[in-house]
Protein backbone atom coordinates (compact mmCIF):
# COMPACT_ATOMS: atom_id res chain seq x y z
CA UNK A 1 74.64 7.99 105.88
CA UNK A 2 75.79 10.41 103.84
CA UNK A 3 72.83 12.24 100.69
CA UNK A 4 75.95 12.47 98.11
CA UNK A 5 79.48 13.76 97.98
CA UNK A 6 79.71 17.36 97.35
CA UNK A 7 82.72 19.87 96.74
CA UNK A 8 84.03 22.41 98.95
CA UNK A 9 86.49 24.56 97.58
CA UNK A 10 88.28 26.64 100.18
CA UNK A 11 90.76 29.81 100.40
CA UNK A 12 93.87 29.14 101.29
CA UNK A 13 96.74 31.47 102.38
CA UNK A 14 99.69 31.90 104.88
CA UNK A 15 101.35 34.74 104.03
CA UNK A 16 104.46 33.75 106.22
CA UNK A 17 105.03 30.88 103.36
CA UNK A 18 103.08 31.61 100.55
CA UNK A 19 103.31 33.82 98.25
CA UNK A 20 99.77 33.98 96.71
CA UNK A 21 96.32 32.94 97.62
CA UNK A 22 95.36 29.56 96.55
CA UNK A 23 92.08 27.62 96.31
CA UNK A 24 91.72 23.85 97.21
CA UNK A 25 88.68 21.93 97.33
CA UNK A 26 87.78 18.91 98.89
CA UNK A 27 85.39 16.01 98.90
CA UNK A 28 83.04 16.39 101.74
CA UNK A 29 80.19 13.83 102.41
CA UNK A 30 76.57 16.12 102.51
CA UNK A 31 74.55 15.41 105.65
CA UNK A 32 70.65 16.78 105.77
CA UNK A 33 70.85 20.42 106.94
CA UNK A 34 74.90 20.45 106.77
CA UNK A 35 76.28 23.86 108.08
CA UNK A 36 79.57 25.06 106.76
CA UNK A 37 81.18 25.15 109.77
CA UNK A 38 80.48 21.29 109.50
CA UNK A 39 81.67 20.84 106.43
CA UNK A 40 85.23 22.88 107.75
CA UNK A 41 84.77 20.29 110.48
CA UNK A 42 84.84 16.95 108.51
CA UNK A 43 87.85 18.73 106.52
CA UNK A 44 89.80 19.80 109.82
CA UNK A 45 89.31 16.48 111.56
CA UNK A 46 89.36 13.99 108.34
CA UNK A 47 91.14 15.25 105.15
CA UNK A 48 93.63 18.45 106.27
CA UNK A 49 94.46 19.27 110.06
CA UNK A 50 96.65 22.28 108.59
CA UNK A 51 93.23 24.39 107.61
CA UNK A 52 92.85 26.94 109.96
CA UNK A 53 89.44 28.53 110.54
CA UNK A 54 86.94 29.95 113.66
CA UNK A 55 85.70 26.25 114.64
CA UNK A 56 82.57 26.85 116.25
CA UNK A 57 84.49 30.26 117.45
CA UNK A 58 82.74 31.03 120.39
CA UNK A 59 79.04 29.92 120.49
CA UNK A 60 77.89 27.99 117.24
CA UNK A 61 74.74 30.24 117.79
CA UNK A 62 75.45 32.51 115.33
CA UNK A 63 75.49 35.27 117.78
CA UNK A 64 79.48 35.92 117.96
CA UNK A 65 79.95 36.09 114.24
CA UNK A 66 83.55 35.25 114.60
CA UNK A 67 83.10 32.75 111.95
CA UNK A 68 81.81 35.26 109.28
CA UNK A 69 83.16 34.77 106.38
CA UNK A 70 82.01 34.29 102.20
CA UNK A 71 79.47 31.78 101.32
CA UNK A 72 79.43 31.11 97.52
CA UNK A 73 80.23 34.96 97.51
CA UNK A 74 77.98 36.50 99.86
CA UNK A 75 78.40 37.40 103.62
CA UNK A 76 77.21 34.82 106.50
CA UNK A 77 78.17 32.70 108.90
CA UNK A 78 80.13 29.67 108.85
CA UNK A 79 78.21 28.05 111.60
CA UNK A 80 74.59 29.32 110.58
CA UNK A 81 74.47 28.47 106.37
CA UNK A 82 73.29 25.50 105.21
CA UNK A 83 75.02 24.15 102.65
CA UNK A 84 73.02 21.76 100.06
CA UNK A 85 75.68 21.23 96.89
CA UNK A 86 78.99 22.46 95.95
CA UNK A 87 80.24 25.23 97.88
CA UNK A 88 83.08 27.99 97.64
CA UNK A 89 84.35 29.39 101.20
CA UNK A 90 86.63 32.31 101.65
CA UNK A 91 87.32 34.68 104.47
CA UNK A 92 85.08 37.98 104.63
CA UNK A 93 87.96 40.09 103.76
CA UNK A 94 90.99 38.72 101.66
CA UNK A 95 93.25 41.04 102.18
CA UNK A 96 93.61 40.91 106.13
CA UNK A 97 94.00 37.41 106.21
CA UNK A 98 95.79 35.72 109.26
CA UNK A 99 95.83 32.29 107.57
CA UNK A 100 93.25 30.66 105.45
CA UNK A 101 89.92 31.75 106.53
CA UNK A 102 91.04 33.50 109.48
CA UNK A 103 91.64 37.10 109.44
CA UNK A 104 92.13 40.22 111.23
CA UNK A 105 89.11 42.16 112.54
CA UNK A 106 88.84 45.59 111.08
């Protein structure tokens, strides 16, 4: 059972159909010790298949770090922070972006 509902606010941007970066949150129920990458998860699977991100990229170990991205502003890994309230996710670097929070390596 689900603590409370929280808020996760995402990045969002195709630039083959969009025109400008966009934000969109979503209501996401918070489990004990909740991971970001879960959080993508439950959005993915139950609220918005079109969100593209590194799900559980290559090792959910946190030893890959192809899920890197911005955590409430600051660097880390999708599949490694804990989450405990409202969060704000966006892709390490905004202006290589692939689509949403995927983007090119440097």
């Amino acid at each position: 059972m689900p603590d409370k509902m929280i808020q996760v606010k995402v990045f969002r941007f195709d630039p083959s159909v969009d025109r400008e970066p966009r934000y969109q949150t979503y209501p996401v129920p918070l489990e004990k010790g909740m991971s970001a990458m879960a959080a993508l998860d439950y959005i993915y699977q139950n609220l918005d298949g079109t969100l593209s991100y590194y799900d559980h990229a290559a090792c959910d170990l946190g030893i890959c770090a192809r899920c890197t991205g911005m955590i409430d502003g600051k660097p880390g890994l999708f599949c490694q922070a804990v989450i405990q309230g409202d969060v704000t996710l966006e892709p390490v670097s905004k202006d290589r972006v692939l689509k949403d929070l995927v983007a090119k390596k440097p």
